[in-house]
C-alpha atoms as a PDB file:
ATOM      1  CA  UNK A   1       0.000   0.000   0.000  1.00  0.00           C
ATOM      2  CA  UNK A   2       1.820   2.713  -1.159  1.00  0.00           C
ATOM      3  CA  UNK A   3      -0.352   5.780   0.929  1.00  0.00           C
ATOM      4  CA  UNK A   4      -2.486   6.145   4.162  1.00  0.00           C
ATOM      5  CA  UNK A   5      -5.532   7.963   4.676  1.00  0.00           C
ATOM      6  CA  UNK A   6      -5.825  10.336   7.566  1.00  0.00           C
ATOM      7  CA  UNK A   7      -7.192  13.917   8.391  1.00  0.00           C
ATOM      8  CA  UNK A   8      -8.813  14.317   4.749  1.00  0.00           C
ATOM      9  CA  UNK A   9      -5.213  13.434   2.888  1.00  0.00           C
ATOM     10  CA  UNK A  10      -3.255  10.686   1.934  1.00  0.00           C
ATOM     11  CA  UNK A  11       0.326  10.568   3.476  1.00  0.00           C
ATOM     12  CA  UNK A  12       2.621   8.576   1.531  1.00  0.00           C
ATOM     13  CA  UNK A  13       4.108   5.654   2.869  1.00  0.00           C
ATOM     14  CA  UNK A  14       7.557   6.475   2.750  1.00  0.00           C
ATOM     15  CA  UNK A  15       6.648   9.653   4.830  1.00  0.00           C
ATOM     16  CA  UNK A  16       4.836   7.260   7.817  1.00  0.00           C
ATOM     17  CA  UNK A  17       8.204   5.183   7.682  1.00  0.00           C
ATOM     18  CA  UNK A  18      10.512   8.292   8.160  1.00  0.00           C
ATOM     19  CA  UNK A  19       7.939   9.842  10.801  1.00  0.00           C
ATOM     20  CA  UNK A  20       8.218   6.705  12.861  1.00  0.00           C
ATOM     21  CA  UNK A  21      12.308   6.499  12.314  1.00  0.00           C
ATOM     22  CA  UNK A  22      12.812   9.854  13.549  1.00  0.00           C
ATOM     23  CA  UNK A  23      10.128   9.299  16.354  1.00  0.00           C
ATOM     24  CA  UNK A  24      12.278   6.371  17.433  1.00  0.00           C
ATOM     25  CA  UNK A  25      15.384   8.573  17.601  1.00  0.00           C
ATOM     26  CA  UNK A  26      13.547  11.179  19.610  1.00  0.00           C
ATOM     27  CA  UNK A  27      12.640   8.663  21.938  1.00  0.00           C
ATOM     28  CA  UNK A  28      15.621   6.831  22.626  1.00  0.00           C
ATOM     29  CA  UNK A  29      14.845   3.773  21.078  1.00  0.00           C
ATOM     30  CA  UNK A  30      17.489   4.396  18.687  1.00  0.00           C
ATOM     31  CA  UNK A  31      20.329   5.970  20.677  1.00  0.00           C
ATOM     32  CA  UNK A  32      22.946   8.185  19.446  1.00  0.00           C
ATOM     33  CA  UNK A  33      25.940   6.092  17.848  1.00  0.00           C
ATOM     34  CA  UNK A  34      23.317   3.657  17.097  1.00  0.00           C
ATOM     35  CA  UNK A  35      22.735   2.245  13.578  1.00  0.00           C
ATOM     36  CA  UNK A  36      19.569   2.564  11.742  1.00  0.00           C
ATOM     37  CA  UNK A  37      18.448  -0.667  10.439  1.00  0.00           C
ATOM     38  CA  UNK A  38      20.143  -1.332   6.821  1.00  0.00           C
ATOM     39  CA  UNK A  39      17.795  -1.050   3.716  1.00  0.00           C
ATOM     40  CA  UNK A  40      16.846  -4.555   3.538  1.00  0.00           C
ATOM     41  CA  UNK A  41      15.875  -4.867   7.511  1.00  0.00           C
ATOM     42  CA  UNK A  42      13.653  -2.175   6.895  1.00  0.00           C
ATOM     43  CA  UNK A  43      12.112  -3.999   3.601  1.00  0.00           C
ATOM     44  CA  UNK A  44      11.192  -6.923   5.598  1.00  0.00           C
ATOM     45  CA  UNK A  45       9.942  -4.721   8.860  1.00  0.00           C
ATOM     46  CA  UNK A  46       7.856  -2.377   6.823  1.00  0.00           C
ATOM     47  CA  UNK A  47       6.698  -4.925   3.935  1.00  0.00           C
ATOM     48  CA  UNK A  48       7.484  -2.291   0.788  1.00  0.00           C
ATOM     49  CA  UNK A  49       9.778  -1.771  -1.488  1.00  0.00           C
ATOM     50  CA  UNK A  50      13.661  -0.839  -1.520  1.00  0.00           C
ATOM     51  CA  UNK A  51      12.373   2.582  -3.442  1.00  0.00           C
ATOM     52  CA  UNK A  52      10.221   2.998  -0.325  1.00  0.00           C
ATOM     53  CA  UNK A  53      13.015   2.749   2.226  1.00  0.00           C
ATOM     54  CA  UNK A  54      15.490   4.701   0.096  1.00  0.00           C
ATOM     55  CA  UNK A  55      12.482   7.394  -0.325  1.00  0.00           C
ATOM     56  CA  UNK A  56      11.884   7.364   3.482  1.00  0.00           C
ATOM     57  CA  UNK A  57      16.111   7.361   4.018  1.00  0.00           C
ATOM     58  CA  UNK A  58      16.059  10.861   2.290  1.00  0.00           C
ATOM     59  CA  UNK A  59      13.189  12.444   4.730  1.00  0.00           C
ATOM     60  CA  UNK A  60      15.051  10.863   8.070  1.00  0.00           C
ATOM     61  CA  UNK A  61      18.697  12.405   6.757  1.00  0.00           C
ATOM     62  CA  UNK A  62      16.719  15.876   5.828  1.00  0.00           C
ATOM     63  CA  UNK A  63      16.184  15.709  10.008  1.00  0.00           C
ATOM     64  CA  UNK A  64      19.690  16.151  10.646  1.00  0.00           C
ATOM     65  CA  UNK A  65      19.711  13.665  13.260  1.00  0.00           C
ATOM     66  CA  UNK A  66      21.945  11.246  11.433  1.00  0.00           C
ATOM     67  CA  UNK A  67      24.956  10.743   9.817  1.00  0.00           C
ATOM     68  CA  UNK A  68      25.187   8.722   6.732  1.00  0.00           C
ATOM     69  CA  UNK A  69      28.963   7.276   5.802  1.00  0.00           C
ATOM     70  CA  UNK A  70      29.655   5.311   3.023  1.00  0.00           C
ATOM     71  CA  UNK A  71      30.027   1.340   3.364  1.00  0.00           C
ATOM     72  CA  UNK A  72      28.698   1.841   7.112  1.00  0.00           C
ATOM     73  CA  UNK A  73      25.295   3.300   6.915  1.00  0.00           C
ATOM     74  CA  UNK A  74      23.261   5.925   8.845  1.00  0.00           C
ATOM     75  CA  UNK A  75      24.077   6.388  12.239  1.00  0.00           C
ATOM     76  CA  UNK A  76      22.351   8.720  15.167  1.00  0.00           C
ATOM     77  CA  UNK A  77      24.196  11.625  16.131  1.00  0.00           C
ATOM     78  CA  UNK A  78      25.345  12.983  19.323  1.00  0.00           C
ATOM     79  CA  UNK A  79      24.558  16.500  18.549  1.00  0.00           C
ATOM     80  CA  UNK A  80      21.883  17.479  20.644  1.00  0.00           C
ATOM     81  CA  UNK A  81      20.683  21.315  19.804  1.00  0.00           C
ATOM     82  CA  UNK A  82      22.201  24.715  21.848  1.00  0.00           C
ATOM     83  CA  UNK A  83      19.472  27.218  22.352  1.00  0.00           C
ATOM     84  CA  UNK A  84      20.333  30.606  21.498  1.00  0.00           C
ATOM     85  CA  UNK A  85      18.331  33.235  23.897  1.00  0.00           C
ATOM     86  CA  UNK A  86      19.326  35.933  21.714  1.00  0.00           C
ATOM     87  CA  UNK A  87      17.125  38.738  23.954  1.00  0.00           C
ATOM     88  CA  UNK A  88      19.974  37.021  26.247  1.00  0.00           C
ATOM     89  CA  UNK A  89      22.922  36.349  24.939  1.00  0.00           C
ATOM     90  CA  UNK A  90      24.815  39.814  24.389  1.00  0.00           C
ATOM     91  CA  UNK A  91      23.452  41.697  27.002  1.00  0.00           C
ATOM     92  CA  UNK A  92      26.244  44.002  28.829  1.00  0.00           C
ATOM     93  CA  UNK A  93      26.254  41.923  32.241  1.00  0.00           C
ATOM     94  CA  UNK A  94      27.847  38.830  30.447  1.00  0.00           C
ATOM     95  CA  UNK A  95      30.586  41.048  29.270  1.00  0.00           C
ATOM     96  CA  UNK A  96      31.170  42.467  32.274  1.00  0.00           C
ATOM     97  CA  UNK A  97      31.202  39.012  33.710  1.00  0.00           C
ATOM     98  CA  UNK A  98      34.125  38.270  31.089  1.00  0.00           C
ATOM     99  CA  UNK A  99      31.884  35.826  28.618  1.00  0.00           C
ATOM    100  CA  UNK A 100      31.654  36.102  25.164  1.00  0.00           C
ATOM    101  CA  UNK A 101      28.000  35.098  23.430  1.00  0.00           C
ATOM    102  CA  UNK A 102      29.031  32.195  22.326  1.00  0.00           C
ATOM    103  CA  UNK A 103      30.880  30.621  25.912  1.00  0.00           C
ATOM    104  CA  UNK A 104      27.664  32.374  27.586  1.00  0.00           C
ATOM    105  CA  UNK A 105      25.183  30.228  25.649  1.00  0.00           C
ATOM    106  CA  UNK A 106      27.009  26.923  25.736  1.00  0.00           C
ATOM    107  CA  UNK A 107      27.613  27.244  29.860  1.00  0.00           C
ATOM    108  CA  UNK A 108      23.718  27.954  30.079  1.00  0.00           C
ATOM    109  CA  UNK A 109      22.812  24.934  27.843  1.00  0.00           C
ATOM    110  CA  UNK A 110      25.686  22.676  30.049  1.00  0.00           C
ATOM    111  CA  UNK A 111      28.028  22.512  27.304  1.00  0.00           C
ATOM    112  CA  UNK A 112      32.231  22.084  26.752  1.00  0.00           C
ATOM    113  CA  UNK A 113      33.248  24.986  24.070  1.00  0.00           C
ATOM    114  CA  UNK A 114      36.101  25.243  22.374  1.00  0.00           C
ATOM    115  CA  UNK A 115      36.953  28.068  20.386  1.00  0.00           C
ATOM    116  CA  UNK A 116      39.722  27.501  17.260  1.00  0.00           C
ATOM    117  CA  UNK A 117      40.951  30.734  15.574  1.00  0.00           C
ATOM    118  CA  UNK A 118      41.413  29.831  12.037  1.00  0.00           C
ATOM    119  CA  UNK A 119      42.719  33.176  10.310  1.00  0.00           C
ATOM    120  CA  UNK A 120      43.299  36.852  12.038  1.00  0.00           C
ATOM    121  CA  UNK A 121      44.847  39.285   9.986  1.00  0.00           C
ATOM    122  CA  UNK A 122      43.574  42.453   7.362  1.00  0.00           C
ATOM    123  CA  UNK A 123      41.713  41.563   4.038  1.00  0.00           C
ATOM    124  CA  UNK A 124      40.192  43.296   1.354  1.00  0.00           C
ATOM    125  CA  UNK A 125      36.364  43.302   2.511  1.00  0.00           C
ATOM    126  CA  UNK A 126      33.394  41.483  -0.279  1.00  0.00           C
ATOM    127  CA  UNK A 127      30.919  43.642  -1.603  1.00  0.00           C
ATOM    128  CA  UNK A 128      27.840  42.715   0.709  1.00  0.00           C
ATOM    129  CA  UNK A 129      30.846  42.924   3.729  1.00  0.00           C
ATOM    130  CA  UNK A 130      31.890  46.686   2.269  1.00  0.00           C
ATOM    131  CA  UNK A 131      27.581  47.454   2.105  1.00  0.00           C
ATOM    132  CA  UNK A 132      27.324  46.454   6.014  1.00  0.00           C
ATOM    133  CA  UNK A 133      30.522  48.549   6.899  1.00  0.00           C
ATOM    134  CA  UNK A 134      29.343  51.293   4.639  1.00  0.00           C
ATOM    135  CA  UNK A 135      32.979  51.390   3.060  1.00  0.00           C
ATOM    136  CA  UNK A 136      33.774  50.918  -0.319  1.00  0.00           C
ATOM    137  CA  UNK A 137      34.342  46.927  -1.830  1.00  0.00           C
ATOM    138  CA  UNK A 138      37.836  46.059  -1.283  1.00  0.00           C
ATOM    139  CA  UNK A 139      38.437  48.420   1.541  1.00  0.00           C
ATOM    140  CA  UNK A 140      40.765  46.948   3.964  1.00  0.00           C
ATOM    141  CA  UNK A 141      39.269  45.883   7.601  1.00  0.00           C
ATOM    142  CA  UNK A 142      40.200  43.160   9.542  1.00  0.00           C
ATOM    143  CA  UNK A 143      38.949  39.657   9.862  1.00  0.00           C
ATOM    144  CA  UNK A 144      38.421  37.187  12.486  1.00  0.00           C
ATOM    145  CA  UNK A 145      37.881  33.981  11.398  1.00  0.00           C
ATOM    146  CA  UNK A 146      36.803  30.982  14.037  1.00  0.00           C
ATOM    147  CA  UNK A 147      35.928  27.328  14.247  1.00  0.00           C
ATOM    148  CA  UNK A 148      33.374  26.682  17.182  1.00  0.00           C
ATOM    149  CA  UNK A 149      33.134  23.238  18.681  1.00  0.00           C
ATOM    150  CA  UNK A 150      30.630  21.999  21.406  1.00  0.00           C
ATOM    151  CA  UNK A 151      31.731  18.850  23.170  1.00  0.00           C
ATOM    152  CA  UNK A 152      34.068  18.638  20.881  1.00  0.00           C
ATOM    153  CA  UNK A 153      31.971  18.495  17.822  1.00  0.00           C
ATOM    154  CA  UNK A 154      32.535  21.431  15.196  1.00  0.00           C
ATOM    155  CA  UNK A 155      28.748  23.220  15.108  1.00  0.00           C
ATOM    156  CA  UNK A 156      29.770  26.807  13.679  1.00  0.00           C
ATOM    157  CA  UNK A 157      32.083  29.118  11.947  1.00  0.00           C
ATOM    158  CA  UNK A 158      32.129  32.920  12.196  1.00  0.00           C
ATOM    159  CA  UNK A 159      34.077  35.527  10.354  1.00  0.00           C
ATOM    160  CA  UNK A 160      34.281  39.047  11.593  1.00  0.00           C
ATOM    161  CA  UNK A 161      34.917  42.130   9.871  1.00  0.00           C
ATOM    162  CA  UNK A 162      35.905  45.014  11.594  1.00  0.00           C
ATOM    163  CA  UNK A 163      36.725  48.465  10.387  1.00  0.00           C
ATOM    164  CA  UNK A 164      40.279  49.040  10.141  1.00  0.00           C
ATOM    165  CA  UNK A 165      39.949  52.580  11.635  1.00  0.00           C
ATOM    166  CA  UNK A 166      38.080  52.005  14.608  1.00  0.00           C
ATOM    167  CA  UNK A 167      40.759  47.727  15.029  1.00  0.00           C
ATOM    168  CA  UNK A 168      44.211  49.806  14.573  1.00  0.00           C
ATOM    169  CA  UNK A 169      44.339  50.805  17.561  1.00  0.00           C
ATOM    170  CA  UNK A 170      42.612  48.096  19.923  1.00  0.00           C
ATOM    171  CA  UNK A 171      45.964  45.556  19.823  1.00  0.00           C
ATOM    172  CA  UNK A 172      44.339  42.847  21.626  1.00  0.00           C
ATOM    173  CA  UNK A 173      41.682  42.814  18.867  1.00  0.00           C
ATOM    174  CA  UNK A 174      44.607  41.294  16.765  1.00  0.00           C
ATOM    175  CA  UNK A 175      45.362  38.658  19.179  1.00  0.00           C
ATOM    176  CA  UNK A 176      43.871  34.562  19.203  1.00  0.00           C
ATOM    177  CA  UNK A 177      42.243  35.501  22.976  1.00  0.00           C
ATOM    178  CA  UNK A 178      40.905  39.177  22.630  1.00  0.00           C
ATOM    179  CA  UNK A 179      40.820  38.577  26.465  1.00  0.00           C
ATOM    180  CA  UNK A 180      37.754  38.486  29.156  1.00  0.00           C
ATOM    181  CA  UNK A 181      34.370  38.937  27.230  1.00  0.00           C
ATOM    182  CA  UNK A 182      35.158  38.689  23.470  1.00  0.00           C
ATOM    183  CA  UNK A 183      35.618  41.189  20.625  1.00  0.00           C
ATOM    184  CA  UNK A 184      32.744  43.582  21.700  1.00  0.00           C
ATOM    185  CA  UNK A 185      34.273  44.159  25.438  1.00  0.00           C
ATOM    186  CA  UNK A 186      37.510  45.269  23.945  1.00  0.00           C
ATOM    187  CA  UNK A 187      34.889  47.493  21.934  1.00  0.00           C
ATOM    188  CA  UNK A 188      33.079  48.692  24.066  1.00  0.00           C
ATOM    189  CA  UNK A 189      36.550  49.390  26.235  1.00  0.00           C
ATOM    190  CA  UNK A 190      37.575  52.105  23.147  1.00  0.00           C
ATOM    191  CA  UNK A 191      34.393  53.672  23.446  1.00  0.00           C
ATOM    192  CA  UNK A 192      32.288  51.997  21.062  1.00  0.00           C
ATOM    193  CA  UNK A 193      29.373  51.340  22.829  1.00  0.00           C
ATOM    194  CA  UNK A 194      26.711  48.864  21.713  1.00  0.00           C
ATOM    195  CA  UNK A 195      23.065  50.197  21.035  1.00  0.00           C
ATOM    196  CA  UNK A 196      21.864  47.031  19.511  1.00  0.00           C
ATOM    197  CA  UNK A 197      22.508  43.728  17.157  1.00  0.00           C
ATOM    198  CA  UNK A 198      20.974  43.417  14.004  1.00  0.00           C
ATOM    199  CA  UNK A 199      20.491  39.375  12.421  1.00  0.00           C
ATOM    200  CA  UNK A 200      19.071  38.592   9.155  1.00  0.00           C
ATOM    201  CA  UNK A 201      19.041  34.303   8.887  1.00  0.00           C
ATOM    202  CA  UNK A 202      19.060  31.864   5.792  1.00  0.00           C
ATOM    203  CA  UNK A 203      18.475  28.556   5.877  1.00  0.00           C
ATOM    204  CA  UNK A 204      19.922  26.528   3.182  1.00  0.00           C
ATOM    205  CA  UNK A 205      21.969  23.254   2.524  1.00  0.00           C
ATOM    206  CA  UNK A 206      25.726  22.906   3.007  1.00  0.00           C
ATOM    207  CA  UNK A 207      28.019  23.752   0.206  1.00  0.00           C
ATOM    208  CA  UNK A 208      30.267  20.930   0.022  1.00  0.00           C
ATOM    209  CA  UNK A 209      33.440  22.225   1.834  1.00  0.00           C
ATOM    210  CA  UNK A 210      30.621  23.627   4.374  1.00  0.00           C
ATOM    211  CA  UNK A 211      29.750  20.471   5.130  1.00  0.00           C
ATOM    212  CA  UNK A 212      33.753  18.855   5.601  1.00  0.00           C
ATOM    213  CA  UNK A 213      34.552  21.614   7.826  1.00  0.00           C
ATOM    214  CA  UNK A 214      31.042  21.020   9.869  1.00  0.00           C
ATOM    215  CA  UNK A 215      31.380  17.207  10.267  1.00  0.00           C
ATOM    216  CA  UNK A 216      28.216  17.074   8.147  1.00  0.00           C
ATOM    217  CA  UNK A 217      26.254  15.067   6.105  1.00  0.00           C
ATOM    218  CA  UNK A 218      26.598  16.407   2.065  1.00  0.00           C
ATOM    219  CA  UNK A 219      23.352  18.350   1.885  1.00  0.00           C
ATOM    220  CA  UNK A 220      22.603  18.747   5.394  1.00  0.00           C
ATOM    221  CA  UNK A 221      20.419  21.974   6.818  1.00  0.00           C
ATOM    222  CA  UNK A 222      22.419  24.858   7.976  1.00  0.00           C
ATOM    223  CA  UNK A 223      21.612  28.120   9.165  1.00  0.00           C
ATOM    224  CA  UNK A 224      23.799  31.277   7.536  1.00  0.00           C
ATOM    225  CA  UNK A 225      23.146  34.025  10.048  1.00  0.00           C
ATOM    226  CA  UNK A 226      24.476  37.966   9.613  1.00  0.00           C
ATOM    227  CA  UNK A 227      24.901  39.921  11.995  1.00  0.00           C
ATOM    228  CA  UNK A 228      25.581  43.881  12.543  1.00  0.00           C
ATOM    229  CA  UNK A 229      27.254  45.621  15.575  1.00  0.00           C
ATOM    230  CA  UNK A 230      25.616  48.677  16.003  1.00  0.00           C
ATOM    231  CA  UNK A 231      27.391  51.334  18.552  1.00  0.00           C
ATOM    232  CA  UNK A 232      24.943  54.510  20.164  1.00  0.00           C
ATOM    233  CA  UNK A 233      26.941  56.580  17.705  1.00  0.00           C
ATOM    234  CA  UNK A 234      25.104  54.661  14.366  1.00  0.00           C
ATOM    235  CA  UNK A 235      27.601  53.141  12.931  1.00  0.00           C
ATOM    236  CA  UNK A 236      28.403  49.105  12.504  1.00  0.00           C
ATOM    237  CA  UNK A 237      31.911  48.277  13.476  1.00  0.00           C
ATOM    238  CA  UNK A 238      31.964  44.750  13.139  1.00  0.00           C
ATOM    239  CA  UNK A 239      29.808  42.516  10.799  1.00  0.00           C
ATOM    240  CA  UNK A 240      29.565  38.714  11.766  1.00  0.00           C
ATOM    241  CA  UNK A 241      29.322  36.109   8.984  1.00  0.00           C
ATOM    242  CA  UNK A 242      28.113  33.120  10.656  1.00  0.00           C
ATOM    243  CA  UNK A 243      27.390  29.356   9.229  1.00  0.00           C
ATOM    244  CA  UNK A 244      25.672  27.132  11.895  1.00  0.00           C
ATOM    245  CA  UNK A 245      24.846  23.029  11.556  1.00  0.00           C
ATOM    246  CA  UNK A 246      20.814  23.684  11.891  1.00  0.00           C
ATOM    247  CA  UNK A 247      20.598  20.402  14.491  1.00  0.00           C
ATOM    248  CA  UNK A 248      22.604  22.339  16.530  1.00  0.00           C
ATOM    249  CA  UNK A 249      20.368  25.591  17.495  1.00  0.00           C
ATOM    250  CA  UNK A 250      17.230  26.623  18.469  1.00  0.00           C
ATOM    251  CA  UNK A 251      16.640  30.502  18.251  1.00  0.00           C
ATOM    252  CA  UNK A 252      14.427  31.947  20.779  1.00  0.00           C
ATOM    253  CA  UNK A 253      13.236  35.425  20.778  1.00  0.00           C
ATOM    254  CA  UNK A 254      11.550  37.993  22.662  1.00  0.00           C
ATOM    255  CA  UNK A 255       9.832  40.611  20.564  1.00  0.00           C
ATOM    256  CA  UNK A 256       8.258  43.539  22.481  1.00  0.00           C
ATOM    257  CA  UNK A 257       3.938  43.867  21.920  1.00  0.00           C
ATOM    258  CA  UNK A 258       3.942  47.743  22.564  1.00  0.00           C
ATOM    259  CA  UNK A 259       5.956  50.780  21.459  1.00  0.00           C
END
């Protein structure tokens, strides 16, 4: 039977097979580390076709909660999701305190974080980087480029781009550890004091070398988030180019109901 009848529409097959697969690793029943049963245990389970199963494979790897590798199959992740408070997570007190966002949020959610610095040094800034900045393309700023890992598994990389006027001066800004609460205390230490942070998200599948440097399957949902630092003064002195695996975050928000 190759559909199901409920609520007024027929739901395919395939899609009751993947529903009850994920189900099963939202439960526990199938644990992370775990396989998923192989094509043909699944034929004889579910009584359909190898099309079927490889149909229903596509819909359980579109979850993100498994990892398909060649000649070994699909197993469940370890990756459960970090929620981002982001009414939360760069508010003043947790630079004061001496966290950046990103070691705030994982030490709320009970998480290791490791932070790898991947390239530091000026560039020539891309056109929709230059637009942000309100400089001209190719204008020199600097760039920050990291490698974020929680429990040791690599869930995001950021790129900041900083105007090289307002960086020049701010040595520590150059440095691997920009010391006790990020890029934006040493900021906000010159003077540049935050009024608020502007994101505009994407979600899209990985590019191919996306997906290598995320530990992810080819194809695999992530979320491309950009992000504006806007100081009292108006202007945006850094802009944050982030790529995040998608089973790795949950964004929360608070959005004010009056004026």
């Amino acid at each position: 039977m190759g559909t199901a009848v409920g609520g007024g529409r027929a739901v395919p097959r395939y899609v009751q097979i993947a529903e009850e697969i994920i189900q099963q690793i939202r439960a526990g029943v199938l644990k992370p580390g775990d396989l998923v049963p192989s094509e043909s245990e699944l034929v004889e389970r579910y009584g359909v076709s190898g099309g079927t199963i490889r149909k229903a494979m596509v819909e359980v790897r579109a979850s993100g909660l498994v990892d398909t590798r060649h000649g070994k199959g699909s197993i469940v992740k370890d990756r459960p999701p970090v929620r981002l408070r982001s009414s939360d997570r760069f508010r003043a007190s947790h630079r004061r305190g001496g966290k950046a966002a990103y070691l705030a949020e994982s030490a709320q959610s009970g998480a290791t974080a490791k932070v790898s610095v991947l390239y530091i040094g000026p560039m020539e800034a891309p056109e929709d980087i230059a637009d942000r900045l309100d400089v001209p393309a190719g204008t020199q700023v600097l760039a920050r480029r990291r490698l974020y890992f929680r429990n040791g598994v690599p869930v995001e990389t950021a790129s900041s781009y900083l105007p090289w006027d307002v960086v020049k001066d701010i040595p520590e800004l150059f440095a691997e550890n920009p010391g006790p609460g990020g890029i934006y205390a040493r900021l906000e230490d010159d003077g540049h004091i935050f009024a608020e942070f502007v994101e505009t998200l994407t979600a899209r599948p990985a590019a191919k070398a996306e997906a290598s440097e995320l530990a992810l399957s080819p194809g695999a949902p992530v979320v491309h988030l950009l992000r504006n630092a806007v100081t009292e003064a108006g202007r945006v002195v850094e802009v944050c180019d982030t790529l995040m695996a998608a089973d790795q975050f949950v964004f929360e928000y608070r959005i004010p109901a009056t004026d």
